[in-house]
Protein backbone atom coordinates (compact mmCIF):
# COMPACT_ATOMS: atom_id res chain seq x y z
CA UNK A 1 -12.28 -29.35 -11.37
CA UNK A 2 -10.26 -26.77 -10.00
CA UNK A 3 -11.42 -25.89 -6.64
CA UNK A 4 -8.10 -25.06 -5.21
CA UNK A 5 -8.48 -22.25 -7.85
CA UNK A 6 -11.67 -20.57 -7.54
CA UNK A 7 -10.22 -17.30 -9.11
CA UNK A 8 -8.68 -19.09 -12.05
CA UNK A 9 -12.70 -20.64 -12.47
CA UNK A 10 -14.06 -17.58 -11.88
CA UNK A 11 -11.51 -16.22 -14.60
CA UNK A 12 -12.04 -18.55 -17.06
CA UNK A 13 -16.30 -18.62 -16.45
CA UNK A 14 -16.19 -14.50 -17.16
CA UNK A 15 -14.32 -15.23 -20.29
CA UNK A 16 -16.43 -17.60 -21.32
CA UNK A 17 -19.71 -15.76 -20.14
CA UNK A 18 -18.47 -11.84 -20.50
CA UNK A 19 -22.33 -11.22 -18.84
């Protein structure tokens, strides 16, 4: 999806997954 963005991913995967 957005690998140009991994930090917006990893961003959005935290928020989604706080653990």
């Amino acid at each position: 999806m957005e690998q140009h963005l991994p930090s917006l991913w990893t961003k959005s995967t935290a928020l989604s997954r706080p653990r």
